[in-house]
PDB file of N, CA and C in Angstrom:
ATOM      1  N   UNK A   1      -2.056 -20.206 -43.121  1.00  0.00           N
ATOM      2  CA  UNK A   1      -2.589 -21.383 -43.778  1.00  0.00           C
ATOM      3  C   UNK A   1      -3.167 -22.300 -42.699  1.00  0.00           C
ATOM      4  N   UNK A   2      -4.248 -22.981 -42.876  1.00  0.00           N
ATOM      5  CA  UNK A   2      -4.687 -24.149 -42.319  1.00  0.00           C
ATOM      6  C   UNK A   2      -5.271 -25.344 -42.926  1.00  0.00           C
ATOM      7  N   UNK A   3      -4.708 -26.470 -41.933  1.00  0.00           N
ATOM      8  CA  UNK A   3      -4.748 -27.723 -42.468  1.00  0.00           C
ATOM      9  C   UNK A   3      -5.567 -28.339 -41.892  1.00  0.00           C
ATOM     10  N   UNK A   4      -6.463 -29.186 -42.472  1.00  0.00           N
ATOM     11  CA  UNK A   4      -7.206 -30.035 -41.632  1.00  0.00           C
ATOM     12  C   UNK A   4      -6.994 -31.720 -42.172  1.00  0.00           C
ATOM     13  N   UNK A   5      -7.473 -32.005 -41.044  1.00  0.00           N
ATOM     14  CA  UNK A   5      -7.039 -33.501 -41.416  1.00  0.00           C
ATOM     15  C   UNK A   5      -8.619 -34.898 -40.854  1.00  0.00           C
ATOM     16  N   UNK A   6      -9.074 -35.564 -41.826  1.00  0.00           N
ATOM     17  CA  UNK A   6      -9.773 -36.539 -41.296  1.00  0.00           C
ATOM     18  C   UNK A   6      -9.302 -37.400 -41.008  1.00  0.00           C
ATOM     19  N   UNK A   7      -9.435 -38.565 -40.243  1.00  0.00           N
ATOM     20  CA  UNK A   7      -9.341 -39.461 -40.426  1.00  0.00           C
ATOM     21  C   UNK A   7     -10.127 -40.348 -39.741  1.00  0.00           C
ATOM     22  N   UNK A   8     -10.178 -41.987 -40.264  1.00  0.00           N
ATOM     23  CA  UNK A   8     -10.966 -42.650 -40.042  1.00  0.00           C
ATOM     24  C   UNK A   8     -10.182 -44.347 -40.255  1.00  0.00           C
ATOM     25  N   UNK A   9     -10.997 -45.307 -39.559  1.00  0.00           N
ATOM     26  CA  UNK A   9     -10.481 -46.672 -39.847  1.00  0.00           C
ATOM     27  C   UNK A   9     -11.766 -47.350 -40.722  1.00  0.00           C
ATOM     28  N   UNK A  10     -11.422 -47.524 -42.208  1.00  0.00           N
ATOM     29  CA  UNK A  10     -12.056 -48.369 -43.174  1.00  0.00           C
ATOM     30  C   UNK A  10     -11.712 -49.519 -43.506  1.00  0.00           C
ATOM     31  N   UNK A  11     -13.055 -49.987 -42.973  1.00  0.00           N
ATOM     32  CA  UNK A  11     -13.053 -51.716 -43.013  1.00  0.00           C
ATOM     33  C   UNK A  11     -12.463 -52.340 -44.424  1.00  0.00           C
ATOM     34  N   UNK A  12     -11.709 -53.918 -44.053  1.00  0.00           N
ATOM     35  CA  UNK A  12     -10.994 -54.502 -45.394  1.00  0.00           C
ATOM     36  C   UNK A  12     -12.608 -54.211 -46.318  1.00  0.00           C
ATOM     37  N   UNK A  13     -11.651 -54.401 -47.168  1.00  0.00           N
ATOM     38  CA  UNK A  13     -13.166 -54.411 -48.501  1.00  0.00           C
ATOM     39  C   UNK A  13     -13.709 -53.406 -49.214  1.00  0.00           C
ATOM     40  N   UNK A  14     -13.697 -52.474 -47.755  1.00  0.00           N
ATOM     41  CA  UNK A  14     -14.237 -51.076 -48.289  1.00  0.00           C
ATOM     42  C   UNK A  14     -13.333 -49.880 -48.631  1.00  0.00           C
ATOM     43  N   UNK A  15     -11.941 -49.955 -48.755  1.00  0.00           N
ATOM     44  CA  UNK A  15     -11.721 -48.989 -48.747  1.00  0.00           C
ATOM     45  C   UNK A  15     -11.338 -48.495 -50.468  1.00  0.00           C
ATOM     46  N   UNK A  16     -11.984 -49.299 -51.661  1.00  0.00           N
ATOM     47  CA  UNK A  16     -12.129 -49.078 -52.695  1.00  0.00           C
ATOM     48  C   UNK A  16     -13.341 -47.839 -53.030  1.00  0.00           C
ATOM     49  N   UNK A  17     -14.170 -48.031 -51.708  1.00  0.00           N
ATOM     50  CA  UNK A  17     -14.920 -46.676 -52.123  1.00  0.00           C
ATOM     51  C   UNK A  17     -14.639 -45.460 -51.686  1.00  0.00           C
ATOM     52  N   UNK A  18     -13.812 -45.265 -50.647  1.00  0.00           N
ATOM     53  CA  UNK A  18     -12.687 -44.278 -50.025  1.00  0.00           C
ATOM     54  C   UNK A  18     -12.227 -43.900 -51.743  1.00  0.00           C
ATOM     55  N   UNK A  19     -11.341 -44.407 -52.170  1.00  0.00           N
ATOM     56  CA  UNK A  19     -10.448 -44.013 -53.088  1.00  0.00           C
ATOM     57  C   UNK A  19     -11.638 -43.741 -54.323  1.00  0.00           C
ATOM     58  N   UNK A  20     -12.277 -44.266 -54.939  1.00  0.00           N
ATOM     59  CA  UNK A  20     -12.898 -44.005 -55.781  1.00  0.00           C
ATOM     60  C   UNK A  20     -13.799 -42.866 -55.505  1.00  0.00           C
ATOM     61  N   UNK A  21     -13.703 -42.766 -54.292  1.00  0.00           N
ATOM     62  CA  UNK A  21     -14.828 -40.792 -53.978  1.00  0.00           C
ATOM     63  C   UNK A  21     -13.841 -40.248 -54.322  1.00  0.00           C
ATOM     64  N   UNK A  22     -12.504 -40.289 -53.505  1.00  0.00           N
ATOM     65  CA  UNK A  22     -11.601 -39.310 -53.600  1.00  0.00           C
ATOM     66  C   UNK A  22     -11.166 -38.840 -55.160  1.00  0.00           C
ATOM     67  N   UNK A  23     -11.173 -40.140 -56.099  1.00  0.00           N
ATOM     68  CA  UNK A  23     -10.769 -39.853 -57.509  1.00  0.00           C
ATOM     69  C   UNK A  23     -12.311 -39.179 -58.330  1.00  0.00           C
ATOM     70  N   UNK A  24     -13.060 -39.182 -57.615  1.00  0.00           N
ATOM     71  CA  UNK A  24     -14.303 -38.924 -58.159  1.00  0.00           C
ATOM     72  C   UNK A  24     -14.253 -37.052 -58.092  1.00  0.00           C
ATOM     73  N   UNK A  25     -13.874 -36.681 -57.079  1.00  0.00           N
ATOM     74  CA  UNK A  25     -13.340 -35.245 -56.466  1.00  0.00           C
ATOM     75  C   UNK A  25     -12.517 -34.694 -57.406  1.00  0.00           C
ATOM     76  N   UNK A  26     -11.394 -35.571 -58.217  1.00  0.00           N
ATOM     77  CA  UNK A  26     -10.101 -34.651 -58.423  1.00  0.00           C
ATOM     78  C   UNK A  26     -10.557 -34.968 -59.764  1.00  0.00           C
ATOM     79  N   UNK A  27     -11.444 -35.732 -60.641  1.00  0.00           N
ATOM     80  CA  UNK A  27     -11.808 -35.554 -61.761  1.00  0.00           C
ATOM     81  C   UNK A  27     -12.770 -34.210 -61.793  1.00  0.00           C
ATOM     82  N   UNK A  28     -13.552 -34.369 -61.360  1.00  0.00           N
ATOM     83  CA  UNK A  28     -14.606 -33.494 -61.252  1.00  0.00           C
ATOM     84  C   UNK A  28     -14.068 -32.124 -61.068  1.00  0.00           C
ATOM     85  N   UNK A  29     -12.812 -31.467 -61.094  1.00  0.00           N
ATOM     86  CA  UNK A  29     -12.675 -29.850 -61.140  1.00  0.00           C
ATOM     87  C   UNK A  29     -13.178 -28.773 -60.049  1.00  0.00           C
ATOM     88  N   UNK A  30     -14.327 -29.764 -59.525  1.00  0.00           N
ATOM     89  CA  UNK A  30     -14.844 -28.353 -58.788  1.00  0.00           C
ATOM     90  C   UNK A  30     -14.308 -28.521 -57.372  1.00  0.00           C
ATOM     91  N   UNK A  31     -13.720 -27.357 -56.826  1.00  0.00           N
ATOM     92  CA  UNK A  31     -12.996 -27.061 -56.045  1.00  0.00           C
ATOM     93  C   UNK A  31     -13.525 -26.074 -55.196  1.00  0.00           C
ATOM     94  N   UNK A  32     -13.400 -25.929 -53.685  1.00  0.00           N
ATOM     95  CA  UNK A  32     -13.786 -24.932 -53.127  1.00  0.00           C
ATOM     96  C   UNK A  32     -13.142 -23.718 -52.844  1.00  0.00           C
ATOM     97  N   UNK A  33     -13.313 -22.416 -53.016  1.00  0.00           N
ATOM     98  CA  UNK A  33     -12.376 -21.894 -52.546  1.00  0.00           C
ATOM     99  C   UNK A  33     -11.252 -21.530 -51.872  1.00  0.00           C
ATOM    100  N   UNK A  34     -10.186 -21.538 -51.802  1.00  0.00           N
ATOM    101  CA  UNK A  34      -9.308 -21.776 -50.528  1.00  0.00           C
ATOM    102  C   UNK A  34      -8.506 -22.987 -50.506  1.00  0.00           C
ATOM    103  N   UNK A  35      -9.255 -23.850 -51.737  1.00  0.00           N
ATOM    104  CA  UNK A  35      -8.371 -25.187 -51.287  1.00  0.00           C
ATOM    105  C   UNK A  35      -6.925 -24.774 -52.218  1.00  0.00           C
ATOM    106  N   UNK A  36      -5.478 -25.402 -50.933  1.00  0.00           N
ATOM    107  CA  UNK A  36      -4.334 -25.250 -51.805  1.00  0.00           C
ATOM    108  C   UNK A  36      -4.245 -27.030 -52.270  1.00  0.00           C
ATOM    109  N   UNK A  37      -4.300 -27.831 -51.148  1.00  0.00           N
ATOM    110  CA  UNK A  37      -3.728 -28.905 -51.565  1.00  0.00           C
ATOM    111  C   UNK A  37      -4.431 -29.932 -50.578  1.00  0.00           C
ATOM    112  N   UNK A  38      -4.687 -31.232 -51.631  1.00  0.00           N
ATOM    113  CA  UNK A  38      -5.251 -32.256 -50.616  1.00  0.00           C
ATOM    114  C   UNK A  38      -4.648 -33.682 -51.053  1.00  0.00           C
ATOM    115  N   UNK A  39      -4.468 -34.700 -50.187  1.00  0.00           N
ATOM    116  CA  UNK A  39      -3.902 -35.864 -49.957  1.00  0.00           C
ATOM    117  C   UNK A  39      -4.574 -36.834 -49.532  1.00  0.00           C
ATOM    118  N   UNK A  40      -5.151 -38.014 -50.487  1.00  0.00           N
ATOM    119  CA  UNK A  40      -5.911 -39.166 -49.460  1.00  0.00           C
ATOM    120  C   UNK A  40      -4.506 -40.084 -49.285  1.00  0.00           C
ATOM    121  N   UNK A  41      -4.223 -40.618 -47.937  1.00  0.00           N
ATOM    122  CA  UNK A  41      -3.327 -41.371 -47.363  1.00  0.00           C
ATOM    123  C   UNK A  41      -3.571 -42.463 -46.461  1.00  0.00           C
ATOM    124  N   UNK A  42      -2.764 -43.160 -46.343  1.00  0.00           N
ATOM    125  CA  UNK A  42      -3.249 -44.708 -46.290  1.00  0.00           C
ATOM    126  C   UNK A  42      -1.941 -44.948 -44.693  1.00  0.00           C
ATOM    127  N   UNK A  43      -2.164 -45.318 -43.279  1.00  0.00           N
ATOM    128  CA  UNK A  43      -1.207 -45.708 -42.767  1.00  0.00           C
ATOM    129  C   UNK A  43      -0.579 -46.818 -43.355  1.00  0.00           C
ATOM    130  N   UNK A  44       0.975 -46.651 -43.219  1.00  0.00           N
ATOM    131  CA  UNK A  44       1.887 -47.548 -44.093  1.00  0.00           C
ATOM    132  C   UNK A  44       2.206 -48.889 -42.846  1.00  0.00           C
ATOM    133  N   UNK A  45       1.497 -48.674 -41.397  1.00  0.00           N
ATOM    134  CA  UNK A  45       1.564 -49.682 -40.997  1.00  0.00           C
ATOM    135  C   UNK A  45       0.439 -50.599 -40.270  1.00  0.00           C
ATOM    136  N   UNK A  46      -1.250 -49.555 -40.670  1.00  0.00           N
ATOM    137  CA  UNK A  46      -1.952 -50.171 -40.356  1.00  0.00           C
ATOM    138  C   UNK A  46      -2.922 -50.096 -41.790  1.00  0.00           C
ATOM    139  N   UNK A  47      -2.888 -50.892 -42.613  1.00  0.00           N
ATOM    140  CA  UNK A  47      -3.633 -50.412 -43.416  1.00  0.00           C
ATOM    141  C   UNK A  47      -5.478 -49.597 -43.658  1.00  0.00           C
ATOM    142  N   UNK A  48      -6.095 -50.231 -42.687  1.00  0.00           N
ATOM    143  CA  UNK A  48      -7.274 -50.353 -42.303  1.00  0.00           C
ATOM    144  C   UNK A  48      -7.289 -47.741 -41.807  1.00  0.00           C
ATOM    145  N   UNK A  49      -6.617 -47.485 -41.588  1.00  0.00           N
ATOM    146  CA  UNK A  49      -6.180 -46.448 -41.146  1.00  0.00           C
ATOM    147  C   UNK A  49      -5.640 -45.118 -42.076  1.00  0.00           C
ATOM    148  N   UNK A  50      -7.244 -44.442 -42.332  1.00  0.00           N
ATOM    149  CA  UNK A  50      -6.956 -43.477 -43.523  1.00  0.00           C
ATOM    150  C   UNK A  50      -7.062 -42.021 -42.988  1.00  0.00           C
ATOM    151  N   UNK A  51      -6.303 -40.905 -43.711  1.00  0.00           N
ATOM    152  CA  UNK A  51      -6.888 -39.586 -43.557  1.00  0.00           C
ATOM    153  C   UNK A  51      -6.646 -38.960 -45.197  1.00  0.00           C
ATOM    154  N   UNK A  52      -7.685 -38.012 -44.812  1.00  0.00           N
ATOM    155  CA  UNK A  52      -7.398 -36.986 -46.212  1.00  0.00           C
ATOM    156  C   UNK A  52      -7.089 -35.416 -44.884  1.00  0.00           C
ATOM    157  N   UNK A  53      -5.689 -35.215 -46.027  1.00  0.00           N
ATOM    158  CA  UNK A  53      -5.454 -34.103 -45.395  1.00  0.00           C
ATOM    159  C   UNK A  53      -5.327 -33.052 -46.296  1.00  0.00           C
ATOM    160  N   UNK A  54      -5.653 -31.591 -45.988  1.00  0.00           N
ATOM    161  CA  UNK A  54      -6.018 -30.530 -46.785  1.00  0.00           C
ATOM    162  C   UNK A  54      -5.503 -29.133 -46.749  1.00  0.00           C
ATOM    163  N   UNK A  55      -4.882 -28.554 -47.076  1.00  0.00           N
ATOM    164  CA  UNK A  55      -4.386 -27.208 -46.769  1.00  0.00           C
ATOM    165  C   UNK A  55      -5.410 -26.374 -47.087  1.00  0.00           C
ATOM    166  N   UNK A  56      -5.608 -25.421 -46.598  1.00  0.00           N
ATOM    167  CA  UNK A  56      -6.463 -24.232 -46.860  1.00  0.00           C
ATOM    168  C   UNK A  56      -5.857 -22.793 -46.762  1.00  0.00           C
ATOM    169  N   UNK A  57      -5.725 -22.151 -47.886  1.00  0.00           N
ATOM    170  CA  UNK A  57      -4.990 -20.648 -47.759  1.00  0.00           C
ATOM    171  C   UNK A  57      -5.253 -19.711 -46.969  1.00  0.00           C
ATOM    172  N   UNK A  58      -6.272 -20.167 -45.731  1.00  0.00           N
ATOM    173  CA  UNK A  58      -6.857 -19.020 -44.735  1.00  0.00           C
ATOM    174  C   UNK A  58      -7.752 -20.096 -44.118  1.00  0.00           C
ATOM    175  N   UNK A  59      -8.093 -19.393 -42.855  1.00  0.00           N
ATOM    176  CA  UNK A  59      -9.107 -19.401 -41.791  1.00  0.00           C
ATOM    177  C   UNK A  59     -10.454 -19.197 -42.476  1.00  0.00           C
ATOM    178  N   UNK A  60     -10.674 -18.402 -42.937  1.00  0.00           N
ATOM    179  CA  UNK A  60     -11.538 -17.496 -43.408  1.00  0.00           C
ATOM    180  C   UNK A  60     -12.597 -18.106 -44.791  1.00  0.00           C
ATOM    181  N   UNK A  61     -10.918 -18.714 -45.252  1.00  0.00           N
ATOM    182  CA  UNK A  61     -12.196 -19.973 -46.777  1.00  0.00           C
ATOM    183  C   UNK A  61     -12.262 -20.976 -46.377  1.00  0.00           C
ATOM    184  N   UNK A  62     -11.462 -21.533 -44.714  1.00  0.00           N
ATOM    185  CA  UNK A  62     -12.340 -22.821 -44.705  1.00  0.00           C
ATOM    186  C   UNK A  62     -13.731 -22.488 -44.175  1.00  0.00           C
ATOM    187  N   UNK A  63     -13.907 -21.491 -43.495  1.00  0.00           N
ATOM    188  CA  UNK A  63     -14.689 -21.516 -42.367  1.00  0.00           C
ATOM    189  C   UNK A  63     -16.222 -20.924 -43.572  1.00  0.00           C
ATOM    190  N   UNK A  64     -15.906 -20.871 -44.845  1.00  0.00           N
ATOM    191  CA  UNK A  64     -16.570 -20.376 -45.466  1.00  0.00           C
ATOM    192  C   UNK A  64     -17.216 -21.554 -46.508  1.00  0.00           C
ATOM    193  N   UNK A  65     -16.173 -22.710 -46.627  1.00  0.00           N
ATOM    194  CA  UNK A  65     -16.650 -24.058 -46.890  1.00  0.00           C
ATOM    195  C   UNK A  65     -17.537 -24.550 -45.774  1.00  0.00           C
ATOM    196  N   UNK A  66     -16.981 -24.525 -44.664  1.00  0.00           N
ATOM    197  CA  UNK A  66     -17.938 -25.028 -43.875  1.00  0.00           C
ATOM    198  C   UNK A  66     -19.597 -24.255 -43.474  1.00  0.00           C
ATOM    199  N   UNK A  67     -19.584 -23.055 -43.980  1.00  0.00           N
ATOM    200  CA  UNK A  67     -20.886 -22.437 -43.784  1.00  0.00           C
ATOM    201  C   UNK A  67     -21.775 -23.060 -45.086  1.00  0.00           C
ATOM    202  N   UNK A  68     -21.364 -23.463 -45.432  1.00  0.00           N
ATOM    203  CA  UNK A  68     -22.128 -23.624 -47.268  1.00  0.00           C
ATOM    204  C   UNK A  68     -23.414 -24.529 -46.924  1.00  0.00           C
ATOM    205  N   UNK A  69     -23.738 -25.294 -45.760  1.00  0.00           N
ATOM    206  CA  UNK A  69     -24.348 -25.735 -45.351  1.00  0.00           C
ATOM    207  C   UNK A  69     -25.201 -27.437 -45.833  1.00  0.00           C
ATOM    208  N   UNK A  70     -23.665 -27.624 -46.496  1.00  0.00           N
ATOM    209  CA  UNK A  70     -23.408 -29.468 -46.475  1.00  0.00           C
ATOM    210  C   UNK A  70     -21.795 -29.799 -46.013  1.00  0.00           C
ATOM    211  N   UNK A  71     -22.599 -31.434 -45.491  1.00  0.00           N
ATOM    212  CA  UNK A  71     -21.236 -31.973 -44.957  1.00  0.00           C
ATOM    213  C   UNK A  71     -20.011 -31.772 -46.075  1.00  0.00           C
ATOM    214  N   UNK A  72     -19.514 -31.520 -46.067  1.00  0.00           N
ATOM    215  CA  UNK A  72     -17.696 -31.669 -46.194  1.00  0.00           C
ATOM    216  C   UNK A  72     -17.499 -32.083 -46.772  1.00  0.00           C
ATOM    217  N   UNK A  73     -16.749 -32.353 -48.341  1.00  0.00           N
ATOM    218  CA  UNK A  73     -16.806 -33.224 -49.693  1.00  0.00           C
ATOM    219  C   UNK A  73     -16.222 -34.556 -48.415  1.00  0.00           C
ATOM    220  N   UNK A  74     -14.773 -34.356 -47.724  1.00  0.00           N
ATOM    221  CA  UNK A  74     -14.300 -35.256 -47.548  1.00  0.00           C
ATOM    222  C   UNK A  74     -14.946 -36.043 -46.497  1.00  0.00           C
ATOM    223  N   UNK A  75     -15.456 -35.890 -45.429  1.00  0.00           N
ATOM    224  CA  UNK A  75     -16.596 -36.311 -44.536  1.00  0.00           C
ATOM    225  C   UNK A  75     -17.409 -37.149 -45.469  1.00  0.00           C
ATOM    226  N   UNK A  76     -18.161 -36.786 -46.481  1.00  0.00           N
ATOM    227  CA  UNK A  76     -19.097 -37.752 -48.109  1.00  0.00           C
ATOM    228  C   UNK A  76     -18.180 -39.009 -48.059  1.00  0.00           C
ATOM    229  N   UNK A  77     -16.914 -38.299 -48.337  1.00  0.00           N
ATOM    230  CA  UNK A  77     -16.155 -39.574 -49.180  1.00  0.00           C
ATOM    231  C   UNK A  77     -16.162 -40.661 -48.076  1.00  0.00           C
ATOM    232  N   UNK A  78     -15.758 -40.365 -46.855  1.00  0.00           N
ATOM    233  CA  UNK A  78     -15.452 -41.432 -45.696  1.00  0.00           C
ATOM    234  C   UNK A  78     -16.585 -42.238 -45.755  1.00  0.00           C
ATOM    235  N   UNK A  79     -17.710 -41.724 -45.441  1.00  0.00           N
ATOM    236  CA  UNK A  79     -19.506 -42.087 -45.396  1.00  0.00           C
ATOM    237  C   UNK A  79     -19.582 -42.799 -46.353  1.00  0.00           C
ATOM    238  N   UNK A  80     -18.919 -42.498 -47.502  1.00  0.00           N
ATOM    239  CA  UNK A  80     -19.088 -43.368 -48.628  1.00  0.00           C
ATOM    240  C   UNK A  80     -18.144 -45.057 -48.398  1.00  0.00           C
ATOM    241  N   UNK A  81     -17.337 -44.823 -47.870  1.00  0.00           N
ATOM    242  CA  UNK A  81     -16.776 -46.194 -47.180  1.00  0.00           C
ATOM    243  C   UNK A  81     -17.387 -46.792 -45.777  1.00  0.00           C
ATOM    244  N   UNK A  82     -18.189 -46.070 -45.289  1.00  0.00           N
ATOM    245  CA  UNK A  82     -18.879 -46.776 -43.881  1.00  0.00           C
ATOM    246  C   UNK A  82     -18.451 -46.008 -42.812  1.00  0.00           C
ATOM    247  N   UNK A  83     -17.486 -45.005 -43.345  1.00  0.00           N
ATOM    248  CA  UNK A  83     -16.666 -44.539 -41.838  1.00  0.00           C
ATOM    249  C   UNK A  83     -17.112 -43.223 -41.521  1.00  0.00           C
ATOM    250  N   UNK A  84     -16.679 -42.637 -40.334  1.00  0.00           N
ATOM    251  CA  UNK A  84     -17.121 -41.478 -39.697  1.00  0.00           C
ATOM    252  C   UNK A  84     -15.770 -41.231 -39.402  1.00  0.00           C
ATOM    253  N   UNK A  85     -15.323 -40.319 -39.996  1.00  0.00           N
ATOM    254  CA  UNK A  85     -13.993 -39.084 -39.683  1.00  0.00           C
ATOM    255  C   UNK A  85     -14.120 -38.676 -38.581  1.00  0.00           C
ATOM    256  N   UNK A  86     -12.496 -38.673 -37.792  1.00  0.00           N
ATOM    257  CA  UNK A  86     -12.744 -37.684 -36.621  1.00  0.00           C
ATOM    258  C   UNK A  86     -11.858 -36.121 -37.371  1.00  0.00           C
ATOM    259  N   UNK A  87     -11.954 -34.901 -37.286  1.00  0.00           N
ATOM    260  CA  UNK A  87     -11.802 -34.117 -37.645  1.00  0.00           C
ATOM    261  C   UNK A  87     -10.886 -32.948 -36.480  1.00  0.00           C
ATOM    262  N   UNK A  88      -9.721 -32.876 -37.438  1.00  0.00           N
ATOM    263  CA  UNK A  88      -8.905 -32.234 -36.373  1.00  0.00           C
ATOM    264  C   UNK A  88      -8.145 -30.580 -37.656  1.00  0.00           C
ATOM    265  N   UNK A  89      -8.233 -30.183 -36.717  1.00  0.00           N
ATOM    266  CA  UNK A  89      -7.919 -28.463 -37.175  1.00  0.00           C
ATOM    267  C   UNK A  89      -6.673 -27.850 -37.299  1.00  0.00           C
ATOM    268  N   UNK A  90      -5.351 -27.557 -37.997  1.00  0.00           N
ATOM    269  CA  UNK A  90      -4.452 -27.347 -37.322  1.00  0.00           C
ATOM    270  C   UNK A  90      -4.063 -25.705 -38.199  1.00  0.00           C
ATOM    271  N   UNK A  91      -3.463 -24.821 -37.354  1.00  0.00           N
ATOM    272  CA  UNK A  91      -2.858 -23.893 -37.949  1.00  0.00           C
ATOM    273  C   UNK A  91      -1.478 -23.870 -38.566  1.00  0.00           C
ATOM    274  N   UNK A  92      -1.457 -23.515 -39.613  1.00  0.00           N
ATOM    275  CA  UNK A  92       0.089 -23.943 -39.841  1.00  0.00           C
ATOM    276  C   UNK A  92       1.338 -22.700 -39.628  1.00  0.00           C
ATOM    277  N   UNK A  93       1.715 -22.820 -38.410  1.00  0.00           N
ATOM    278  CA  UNK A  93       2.774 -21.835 -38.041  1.00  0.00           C
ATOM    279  C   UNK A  93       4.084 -21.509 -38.902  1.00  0.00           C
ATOM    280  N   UNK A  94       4.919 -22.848 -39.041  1.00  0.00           N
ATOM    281  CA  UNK A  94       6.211 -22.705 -40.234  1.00  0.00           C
ATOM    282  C   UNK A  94       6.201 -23.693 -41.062  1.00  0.00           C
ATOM    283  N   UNK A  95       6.737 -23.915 -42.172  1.00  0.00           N
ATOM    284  CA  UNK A  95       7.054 -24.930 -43.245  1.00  0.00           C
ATOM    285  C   UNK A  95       8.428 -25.045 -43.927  1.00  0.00           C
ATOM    286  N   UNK A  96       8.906 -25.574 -44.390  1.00  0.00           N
ATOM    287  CA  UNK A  96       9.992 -26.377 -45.109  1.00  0.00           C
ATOM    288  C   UNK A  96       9.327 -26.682 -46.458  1.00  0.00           C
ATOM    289  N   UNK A  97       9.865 -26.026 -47.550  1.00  0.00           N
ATOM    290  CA  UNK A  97       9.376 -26.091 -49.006  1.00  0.00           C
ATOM    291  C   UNK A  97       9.669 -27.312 -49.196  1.00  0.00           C
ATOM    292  N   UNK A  98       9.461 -28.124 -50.407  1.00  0.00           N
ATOM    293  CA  UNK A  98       9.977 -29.046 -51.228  1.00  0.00           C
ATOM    294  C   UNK A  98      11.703 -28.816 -51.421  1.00  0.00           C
ATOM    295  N   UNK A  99      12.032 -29.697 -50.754  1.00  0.00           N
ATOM    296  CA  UNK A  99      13.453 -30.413 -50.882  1.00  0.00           C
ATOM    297  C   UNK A  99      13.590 -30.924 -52.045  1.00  0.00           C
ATOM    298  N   UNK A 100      14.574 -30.591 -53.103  1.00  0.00           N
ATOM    299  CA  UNK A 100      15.174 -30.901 -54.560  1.00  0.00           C
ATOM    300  C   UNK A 100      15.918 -31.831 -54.407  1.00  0.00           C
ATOM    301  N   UNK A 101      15.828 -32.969 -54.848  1.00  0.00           N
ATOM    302  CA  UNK A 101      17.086 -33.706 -55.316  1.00  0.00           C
ATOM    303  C   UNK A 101      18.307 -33.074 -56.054  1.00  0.00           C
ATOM    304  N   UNK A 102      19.298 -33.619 -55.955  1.00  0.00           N
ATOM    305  CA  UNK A 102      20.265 -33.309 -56.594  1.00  0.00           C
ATOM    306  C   UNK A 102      21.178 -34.408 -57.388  1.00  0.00           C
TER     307      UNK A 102
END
């Protein structure tokens, strides 16, 4: 699995259009191949300080989103708040499922 992660610092004011791309995405259904799971997140101690982070079930369907030959839904969404994502790659070696309450 691989995860990628943007992030970016969106100015006060703007980051209503951050969120409203992002909800614009998860209405809209269409999905790229490969995607397992994505998260727009907000630092809880700087607010100004966002990423969307993304799992991808392979190497192989991100790298196949990225050939499609447009920017990046989530790269749009940032642009759509003023910001420029820095973009970081990660492989995901081990995980820890969802922890149940009891």
């Amino acid at each position: 699995m691989i995860l990628t992660i943007l992030e970016a610092h969106v100015d006060a004011g703007k980051e209503s259009a951050l969120q409203s791309a992002y909800a614009t995405a998860i209405t809209s259904n269409e999905r790229p191949p490969g995607l397992v799971r994505s998260q727009l997140i907000r630092d809880a101690f700087d607010p100004t300080r966002w990423r969307i982070q993304t799992w991808w079930e392979s190497r192989e369907a991100l790298t196949a989103m990225r050939a499609a030959g447009v920017p990046p839904a989530g790269i749009l969404m940032f642009r759509a708040a003023g910001a420029e994502p820095a973009t970081s790659i990660f492989e995901v070696v081990n995980e820890l499922g969802p922890v149940l309450a009891r």
